[in-house]
Protein backbone atom coordinates (compact mmCIF):
# COMPACT_ATOMS: atom_id res chain seq x y z
CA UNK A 1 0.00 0.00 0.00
CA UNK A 2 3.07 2.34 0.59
CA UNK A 3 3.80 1.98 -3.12
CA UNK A 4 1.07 2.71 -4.53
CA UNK A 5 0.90 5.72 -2.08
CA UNK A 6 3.45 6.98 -4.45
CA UNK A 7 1.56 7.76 -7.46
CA UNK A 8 -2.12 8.42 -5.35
CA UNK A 9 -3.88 8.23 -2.41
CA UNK A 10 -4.96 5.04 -1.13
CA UNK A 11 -7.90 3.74 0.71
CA UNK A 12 -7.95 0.37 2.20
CA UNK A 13 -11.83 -1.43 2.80
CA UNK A 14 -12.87 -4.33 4.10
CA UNK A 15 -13.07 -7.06 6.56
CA UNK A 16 -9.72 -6.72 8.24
CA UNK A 17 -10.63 -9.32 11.43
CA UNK A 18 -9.37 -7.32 13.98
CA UNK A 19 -10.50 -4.94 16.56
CA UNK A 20 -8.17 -2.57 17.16
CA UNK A 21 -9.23 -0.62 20.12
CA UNK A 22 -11.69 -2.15 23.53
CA UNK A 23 -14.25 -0.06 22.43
CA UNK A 24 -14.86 -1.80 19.03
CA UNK A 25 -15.86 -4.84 20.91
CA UNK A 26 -18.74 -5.91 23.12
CA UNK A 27 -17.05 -7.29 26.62
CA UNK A 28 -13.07 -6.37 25.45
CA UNK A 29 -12.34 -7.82 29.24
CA UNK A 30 -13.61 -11.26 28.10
CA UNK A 31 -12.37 -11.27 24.69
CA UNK A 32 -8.60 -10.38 24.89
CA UNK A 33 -7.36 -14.18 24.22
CA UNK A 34 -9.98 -14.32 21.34
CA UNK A 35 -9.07 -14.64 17.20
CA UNK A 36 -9.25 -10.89 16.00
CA UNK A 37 -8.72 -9.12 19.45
CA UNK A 38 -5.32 -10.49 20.89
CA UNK A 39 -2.53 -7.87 21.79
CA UNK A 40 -0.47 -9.35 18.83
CA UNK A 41 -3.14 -8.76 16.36
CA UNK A 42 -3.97 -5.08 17.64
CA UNK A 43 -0.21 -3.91 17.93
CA UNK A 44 0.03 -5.62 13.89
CA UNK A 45 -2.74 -3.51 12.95
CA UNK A 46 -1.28 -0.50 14.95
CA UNK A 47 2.08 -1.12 13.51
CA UNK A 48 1.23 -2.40 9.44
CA UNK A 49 -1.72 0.32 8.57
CA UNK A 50 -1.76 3.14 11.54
CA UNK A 51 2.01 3.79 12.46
CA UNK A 52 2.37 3.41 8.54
CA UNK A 53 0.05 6.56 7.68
CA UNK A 54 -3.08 5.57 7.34
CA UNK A 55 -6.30 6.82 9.12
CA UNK A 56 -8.94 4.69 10.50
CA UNK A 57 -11.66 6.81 9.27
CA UNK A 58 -14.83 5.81 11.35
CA UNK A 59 -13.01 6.53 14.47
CA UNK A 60 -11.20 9.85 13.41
CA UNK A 61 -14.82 10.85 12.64
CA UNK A 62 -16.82 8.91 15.76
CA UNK A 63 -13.88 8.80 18.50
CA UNK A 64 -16.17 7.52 21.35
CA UNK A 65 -18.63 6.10 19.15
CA UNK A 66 -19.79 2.28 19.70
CA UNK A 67 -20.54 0.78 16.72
CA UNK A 68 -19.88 -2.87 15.57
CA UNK A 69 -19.71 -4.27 11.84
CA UNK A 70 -19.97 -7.97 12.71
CA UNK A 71 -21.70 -10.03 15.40
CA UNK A 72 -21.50 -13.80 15.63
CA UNK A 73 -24.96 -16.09 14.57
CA UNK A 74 -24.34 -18.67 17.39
CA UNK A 75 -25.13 -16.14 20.12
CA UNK A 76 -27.33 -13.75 18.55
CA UNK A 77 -25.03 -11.25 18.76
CA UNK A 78 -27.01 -8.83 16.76
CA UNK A 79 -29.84 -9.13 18.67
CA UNK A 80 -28.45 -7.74 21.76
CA UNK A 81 -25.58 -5.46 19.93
CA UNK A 82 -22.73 -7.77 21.09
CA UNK A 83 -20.41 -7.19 18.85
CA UNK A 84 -17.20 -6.05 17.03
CA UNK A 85 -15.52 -3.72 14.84
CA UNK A 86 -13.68 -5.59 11.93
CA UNK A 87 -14.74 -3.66 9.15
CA UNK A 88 -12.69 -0.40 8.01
CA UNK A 89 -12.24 2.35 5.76
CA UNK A 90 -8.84 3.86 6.03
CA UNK A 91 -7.33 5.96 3.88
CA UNK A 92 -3.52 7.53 3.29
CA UNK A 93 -3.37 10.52 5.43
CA UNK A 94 -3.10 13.02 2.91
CA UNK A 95 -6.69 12.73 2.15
CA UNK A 96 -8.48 11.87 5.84
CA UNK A 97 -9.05 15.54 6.14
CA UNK A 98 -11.29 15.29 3.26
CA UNK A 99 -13.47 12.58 5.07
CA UNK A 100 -16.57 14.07 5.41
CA UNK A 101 -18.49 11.05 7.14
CA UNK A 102 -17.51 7.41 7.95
CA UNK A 103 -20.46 5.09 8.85
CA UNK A 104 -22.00 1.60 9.78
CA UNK A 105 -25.22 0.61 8.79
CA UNK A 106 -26.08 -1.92 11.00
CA UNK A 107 -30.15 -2.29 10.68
CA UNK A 108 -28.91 -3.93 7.21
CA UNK A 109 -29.07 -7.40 7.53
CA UNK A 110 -28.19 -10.63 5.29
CA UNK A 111 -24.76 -11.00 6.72
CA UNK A 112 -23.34 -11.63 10.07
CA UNK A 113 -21.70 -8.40 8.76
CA UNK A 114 -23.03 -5.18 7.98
CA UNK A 115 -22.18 -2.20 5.47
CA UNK A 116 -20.09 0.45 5.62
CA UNK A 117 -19.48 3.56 4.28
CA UNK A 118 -17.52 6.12 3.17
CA UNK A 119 -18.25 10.07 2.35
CA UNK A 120 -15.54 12.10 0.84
CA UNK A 121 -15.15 15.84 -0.28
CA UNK A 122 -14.00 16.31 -3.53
């Protein structure tokens, strides 16, 4: 992603499987030896995409918002809003400033994920 940061900006979407912070899971107390929410996998994510440039846009935009992108079927995660945070815009940082909104859409169902999106200024 650094190289083609080169010749334009980049943003990065999709299911990366990892919460980065406690507050994009439901219970982070509980969770920290769980697949997608181990130290290891947050200080990758810190270390590969953040410490690297890029902006996670939903919380530069929503810093102390809870809002979760995936919740388990087994549980009924969705149901009760147990979730977490895997899903992700973020962008090089030479364009976050033009980020007018980063959202979830979470009443969208058919998935035990649910869409995101991404409003920039042109």
């Amino acid at each position: 992603m650094k190289e083609l940061e080169k010749s334009k900006p980049v943003i990065l979407t999709g299911d990366l499987n990892c919460a980065h912070q406690e507050i994009d899971i439901y219970n982070p107390a509980g969770n920290k030896r769980s697949a997608g929410f181990t130290i290891e996998e947050r200080q990758s994510f810190e270390a590969n995409f953040l410490s690297k440039g890029f902006v996670d846009t939903f919380r530069k935009q929503h810093p102390d918002v809870v809002g979760y992108t995936y919740w388990g079927y087994r549980h009924g995660g969705r149901k009760t809003n147990k979730g977490w945070r895997l899903d992700y815009f973020l962008v090089s940082e030479s364009i976050a400033d033009n980020v007018h909104d980063s959202f979830i859409l979470p009443d969208v169902t058919g998935s035990d994920h649910s869409p995101i999106g991404l409003i920039l200024k042109l």
